[in-house]
PDB file of N, CA and C in Angstrom:
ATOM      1  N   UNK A   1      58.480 185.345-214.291  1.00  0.00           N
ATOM      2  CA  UNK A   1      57.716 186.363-215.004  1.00  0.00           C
ATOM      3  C   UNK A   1      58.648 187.192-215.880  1.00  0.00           C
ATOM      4  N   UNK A   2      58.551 187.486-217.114  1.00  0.00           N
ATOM      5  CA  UNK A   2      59.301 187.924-218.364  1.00  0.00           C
ATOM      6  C   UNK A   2      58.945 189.442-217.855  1.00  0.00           C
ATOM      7  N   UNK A   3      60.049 190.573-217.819  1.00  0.00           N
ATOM      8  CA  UNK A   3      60.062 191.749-217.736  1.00  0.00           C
ATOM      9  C   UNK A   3      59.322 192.697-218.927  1.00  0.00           C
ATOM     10  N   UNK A   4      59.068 193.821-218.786  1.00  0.00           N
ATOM     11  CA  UNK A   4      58.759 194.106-219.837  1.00  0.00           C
ATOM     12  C   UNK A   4      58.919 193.796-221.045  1.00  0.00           C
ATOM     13  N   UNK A   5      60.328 194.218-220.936  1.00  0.00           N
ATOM     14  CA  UNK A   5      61.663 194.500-222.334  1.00  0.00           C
ATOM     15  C   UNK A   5      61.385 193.051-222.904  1.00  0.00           C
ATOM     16  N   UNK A   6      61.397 192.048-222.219  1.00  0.00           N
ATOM     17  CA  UNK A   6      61.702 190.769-222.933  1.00  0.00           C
ATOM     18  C   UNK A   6      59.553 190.542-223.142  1.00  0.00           C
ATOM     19  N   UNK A   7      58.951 191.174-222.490  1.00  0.00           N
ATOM     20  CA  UNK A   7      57.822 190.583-223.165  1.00  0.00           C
ATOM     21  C   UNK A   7      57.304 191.736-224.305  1.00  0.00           C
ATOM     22  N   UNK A   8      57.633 192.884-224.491  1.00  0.00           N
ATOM     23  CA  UNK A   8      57.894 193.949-225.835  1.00  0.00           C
ATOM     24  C   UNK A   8      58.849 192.844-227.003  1.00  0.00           C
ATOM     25  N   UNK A   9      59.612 192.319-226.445  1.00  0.00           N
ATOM     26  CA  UNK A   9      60.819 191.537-227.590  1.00  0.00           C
ATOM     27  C   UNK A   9      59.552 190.805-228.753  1.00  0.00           C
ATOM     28  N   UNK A  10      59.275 189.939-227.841  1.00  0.00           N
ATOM     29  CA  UNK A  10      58.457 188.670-228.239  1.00  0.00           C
ATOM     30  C   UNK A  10      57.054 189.258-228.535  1.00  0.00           C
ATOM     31  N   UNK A  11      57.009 190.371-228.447  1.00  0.00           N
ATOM     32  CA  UNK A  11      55.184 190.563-229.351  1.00  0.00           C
ATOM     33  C   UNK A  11      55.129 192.045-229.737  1.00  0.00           C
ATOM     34  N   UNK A  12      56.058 192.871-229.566  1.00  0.00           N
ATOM     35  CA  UNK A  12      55.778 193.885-230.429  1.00  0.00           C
ATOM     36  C   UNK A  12      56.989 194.889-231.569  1.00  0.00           C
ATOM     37  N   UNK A  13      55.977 194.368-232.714  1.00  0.00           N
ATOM     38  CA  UNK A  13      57.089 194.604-233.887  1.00  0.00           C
ATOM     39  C   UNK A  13      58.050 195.776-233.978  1.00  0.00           C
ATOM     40  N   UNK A  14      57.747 197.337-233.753  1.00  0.00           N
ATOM     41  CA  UNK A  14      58.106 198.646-233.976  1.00  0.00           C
ATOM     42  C   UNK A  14      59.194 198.448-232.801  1.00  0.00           C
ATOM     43  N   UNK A  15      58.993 197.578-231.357  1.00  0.00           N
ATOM     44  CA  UNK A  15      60.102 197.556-230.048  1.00  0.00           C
ATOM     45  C   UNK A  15      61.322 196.627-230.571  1.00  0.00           C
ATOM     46  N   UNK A  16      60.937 195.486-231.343  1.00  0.00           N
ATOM     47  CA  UNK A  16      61.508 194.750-231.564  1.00  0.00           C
ATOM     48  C   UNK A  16      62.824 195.363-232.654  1.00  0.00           C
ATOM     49  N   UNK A  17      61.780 196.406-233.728  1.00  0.00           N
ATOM     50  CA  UNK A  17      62.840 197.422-235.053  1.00  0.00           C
ATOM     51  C   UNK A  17      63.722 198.385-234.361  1.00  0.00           C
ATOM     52  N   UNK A  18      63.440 198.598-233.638  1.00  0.00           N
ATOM     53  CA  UNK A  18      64.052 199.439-232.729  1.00  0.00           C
ATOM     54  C   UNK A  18      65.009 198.994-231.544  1.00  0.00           C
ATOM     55  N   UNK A  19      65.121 197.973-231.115  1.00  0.00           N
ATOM     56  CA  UNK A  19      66.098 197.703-230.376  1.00  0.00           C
ATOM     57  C   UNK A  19      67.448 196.752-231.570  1.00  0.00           C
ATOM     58  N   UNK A  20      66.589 196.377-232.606  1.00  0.00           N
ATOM     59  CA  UNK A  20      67.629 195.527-233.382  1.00  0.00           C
ATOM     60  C   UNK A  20      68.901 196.878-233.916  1.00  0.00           C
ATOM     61  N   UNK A  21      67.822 198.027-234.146  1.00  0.00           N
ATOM     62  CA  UNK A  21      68.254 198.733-234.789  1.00  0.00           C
ATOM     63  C   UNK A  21      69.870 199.643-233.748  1.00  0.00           C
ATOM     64  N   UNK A  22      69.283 199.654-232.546  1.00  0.00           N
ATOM     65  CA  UNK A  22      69.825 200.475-231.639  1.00  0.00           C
ATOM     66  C   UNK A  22      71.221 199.368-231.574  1.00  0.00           C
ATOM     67  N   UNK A  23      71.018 197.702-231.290  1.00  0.00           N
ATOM     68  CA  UNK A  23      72.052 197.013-231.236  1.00  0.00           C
ATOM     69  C   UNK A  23      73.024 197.794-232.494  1.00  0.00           C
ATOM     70  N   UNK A  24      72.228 197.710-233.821  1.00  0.00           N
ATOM     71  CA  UNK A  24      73.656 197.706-234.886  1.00  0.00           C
ATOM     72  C   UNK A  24      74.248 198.882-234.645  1.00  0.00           C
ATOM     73  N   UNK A  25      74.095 199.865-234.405  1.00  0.00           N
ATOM     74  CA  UNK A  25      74.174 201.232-233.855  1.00  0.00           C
ATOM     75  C   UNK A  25      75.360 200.877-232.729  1.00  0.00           C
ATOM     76  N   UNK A  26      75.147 200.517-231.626  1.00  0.00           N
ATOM     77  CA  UNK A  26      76.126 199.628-230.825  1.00  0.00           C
ATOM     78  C   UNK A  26      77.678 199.009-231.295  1.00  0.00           C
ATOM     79  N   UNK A  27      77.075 198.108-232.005  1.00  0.00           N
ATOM     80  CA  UNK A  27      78.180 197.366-232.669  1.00  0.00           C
ATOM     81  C   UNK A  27      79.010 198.264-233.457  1.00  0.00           C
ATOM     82  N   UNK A  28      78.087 199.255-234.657  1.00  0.00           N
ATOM     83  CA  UNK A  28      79.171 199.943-235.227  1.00  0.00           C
ATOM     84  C   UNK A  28      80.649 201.012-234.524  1.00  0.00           C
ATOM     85  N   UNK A  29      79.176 201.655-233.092  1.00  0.00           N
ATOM     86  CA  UNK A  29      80.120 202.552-232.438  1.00  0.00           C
ATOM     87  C   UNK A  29      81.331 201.634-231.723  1.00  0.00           C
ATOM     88  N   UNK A  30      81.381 200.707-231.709  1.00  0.00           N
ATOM     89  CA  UNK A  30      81.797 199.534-230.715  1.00  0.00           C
ATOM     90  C   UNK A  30      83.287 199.278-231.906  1.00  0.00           C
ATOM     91  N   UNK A  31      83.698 199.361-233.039  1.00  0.00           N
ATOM     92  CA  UNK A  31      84.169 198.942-234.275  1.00  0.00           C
ATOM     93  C   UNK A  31      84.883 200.625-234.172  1.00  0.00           C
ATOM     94  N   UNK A  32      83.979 201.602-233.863  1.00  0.00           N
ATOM     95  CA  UNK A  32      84.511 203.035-234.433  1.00  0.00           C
ATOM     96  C   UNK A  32      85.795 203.167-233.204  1.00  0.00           C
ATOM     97  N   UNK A  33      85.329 202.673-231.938  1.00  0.00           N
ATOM     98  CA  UNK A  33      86.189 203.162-230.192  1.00  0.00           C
ATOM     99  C   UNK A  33      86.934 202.256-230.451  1.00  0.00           C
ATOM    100  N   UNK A  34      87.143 201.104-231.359  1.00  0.00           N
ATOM    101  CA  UNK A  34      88.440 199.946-231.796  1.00  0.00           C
ATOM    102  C   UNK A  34      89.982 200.691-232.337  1.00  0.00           C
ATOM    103  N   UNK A  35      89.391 201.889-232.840  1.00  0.00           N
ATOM    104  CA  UNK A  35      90.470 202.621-234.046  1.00  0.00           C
ATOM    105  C   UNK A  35      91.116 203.329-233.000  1.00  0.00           C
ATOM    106  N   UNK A  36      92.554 203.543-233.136  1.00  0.00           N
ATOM    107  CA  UNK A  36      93.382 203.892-232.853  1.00  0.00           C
ATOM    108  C   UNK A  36      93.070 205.650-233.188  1.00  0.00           C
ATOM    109  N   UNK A  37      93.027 206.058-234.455  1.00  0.00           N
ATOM    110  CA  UNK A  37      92.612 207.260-234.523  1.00  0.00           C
ATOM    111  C   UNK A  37      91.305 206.832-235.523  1.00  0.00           C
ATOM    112  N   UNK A  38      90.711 208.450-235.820  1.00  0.00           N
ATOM    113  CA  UNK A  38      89.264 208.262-236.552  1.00  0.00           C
ATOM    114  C   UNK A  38      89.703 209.780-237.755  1.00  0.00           C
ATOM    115  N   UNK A  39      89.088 209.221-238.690  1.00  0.00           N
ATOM    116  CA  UNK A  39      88.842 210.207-239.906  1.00  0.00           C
ATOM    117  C   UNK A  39      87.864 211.146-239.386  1.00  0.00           C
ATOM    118  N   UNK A  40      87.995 212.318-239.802  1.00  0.00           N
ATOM    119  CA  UNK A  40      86.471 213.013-239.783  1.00  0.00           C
ATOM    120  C   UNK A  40      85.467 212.874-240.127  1.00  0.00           C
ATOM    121  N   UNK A  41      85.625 211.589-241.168  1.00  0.00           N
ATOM    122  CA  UNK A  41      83.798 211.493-241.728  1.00  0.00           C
ATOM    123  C   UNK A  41      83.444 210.444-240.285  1.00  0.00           C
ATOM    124  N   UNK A  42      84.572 209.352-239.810  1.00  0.00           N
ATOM    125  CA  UNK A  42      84.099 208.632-238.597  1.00  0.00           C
ATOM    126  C   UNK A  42      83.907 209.039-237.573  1.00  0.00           C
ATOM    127  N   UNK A  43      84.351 210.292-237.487  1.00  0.00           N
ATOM    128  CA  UNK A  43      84.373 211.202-235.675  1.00  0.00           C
ATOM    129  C   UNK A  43      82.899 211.420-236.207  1.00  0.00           C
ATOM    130  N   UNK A  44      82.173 211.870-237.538  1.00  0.00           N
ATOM    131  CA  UNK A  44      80.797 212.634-237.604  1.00  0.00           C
ATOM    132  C   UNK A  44      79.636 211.245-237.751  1.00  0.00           C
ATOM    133  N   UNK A  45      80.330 210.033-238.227  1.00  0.00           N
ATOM    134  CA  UNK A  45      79.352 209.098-237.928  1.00  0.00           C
ATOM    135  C   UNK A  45      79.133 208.931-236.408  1.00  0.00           C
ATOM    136  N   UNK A  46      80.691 209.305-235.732  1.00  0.00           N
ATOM    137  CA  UNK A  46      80.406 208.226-233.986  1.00  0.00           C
ATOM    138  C   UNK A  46      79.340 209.727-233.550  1.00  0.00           C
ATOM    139  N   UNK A  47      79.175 210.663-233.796  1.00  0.00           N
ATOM    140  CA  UNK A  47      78.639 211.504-233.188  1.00  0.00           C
ATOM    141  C   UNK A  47      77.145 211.039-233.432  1.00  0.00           C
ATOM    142  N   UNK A  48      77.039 210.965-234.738  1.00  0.00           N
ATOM    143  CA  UNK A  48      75.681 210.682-235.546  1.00  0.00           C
ATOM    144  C   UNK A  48      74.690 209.492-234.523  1.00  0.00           C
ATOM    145  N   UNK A  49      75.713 208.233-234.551  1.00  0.00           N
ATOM    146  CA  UNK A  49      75.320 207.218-234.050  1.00  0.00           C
ATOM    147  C   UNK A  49      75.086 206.863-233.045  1.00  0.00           C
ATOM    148  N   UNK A  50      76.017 208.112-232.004  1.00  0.00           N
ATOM    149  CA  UNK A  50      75.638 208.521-230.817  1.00  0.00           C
ATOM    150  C   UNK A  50      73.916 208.767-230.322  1.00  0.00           C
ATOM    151  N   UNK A  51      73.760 209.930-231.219  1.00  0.00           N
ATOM    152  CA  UNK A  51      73.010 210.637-230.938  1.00  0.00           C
ATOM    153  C   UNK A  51      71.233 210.046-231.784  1.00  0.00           C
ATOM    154  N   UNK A  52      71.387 208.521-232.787  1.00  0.00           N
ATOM    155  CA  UNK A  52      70.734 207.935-233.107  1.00  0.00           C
ATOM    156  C   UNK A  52      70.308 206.833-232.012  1.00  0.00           C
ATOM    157  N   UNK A  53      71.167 205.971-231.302  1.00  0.00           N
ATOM    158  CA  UNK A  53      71.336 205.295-230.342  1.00  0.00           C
ATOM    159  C   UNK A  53      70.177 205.922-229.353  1.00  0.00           C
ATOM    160  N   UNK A  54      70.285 206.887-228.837  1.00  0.00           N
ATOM    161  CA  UNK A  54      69.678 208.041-227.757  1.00  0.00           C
ATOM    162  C   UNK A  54      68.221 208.040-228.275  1.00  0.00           C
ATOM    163  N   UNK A  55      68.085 208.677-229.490  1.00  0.00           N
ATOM    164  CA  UNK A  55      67.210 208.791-229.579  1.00  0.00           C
ATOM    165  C   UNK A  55      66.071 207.406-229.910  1.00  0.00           C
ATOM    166  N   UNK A  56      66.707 205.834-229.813  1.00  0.00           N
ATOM    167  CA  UNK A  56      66.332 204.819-230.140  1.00  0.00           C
ATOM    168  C   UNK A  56      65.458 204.597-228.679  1.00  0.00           C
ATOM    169  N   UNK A  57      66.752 204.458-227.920  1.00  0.00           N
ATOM    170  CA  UNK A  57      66.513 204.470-226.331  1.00  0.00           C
ATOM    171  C   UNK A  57      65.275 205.159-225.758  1.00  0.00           C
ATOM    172  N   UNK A  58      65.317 206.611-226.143  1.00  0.00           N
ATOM    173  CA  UNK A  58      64.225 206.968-225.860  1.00  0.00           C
ATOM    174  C   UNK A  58      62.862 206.450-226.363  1.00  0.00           C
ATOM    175  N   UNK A  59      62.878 206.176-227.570  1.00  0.00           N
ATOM    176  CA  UNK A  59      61.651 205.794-227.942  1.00  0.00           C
ATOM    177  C   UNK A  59      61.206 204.030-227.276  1.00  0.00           C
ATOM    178  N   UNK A  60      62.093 203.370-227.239  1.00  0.00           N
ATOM    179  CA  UNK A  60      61.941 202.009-226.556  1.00  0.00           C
ATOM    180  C   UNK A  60      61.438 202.570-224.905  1.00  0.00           C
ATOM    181  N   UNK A  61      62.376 203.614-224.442  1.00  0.00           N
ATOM    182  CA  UNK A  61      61.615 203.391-223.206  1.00  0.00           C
ATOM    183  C   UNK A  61      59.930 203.913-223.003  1.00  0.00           C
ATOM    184  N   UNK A  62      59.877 204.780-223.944  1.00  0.00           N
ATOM    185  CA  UNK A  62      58.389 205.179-223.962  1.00  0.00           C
ATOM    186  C   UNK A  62      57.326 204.183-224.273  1.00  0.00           C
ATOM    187  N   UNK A  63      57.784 203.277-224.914  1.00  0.00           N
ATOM    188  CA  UNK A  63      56.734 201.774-225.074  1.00  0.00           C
ATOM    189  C   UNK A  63      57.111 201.046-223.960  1.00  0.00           C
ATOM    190  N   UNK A  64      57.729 201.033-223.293  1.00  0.00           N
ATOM    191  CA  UNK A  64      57.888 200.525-222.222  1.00  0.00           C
ATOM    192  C   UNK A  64      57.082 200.760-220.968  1.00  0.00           C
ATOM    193  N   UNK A  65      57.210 202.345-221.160  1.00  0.00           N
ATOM    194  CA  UNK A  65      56.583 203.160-220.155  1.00  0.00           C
ATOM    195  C   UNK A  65      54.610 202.684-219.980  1.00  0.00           C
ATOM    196  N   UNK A  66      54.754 203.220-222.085  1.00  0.00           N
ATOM    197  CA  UNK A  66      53.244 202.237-222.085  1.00  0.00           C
ATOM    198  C   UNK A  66      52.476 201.417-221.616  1.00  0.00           C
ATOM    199  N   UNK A  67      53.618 200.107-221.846  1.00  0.00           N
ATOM    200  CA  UNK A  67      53.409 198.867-221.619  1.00  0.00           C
ATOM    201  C   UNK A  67      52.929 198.717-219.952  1.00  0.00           C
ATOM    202  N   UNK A  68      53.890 198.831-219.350  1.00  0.00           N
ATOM    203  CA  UNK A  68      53.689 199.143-217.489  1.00  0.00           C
ATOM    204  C   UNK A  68      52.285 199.622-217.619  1.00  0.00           C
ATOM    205  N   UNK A  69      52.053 200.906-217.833  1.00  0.00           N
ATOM    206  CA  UNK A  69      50.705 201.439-217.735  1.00  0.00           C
ATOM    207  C   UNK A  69      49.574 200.503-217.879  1.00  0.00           C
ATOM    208  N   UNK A  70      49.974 199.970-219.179  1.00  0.00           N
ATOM    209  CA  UNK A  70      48.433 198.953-219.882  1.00  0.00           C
ATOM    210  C   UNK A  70      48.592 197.764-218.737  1.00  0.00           C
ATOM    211  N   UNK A  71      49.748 197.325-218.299  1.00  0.00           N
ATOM    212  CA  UNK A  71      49.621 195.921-217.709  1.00  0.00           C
ATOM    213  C   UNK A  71      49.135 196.477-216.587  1.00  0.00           C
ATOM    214  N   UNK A  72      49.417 197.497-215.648  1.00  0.00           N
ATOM    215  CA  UNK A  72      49.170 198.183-213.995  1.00  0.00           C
ATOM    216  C   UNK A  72      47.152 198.193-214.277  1.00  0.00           C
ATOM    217  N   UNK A  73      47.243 198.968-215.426  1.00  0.00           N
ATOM    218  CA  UNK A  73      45.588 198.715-215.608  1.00  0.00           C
ATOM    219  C   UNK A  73      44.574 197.823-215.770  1.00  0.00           C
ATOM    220  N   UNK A  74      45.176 196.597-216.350  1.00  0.00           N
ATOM    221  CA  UNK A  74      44.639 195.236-216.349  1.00  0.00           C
ATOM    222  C   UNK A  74      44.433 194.660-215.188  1.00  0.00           C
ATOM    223  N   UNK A  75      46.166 194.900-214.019  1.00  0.00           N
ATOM    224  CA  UNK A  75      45.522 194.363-213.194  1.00  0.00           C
ATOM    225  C   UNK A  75      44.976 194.956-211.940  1.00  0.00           C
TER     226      UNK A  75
END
């Protein structure tokens, strides 16, 4: 049985923009913690991207949260 997350992947578009989105978010901060030191415009992106990440998270888990609900009610 496919967990939420992976059955949100495969059928709903806005979960799907949103976790792709949260990955690149990932990767960049992932590229920024590589550097030895950081510029100030990169210390204000890793903060930025931080705090974009978070707020991605949150919104994925709230369709998530959804999702549980609608499926608990079906069955």
């Amino acid at each position: 049985m496919e967990s939420p997350y992976e059955s949100l992947m495969t059928s709903h578009e806005v979960f799907q923009k949103l976790a792709m989105e949260h990955t690149q978010h990932s990767q960049r901060l992932d590229q920024l913690t590589e550097k030895r030191f950081l510029t100030d415009d990169e210390k204000l992106e890793e903060v930025r991207l931080k705090k974009l990440k978070l707020r991605l998270k949150d919104q994925m888990e709230g369709i998530e949260r959804q999702y549980r609900l609608q499926q608990n009610q079906v069955a």
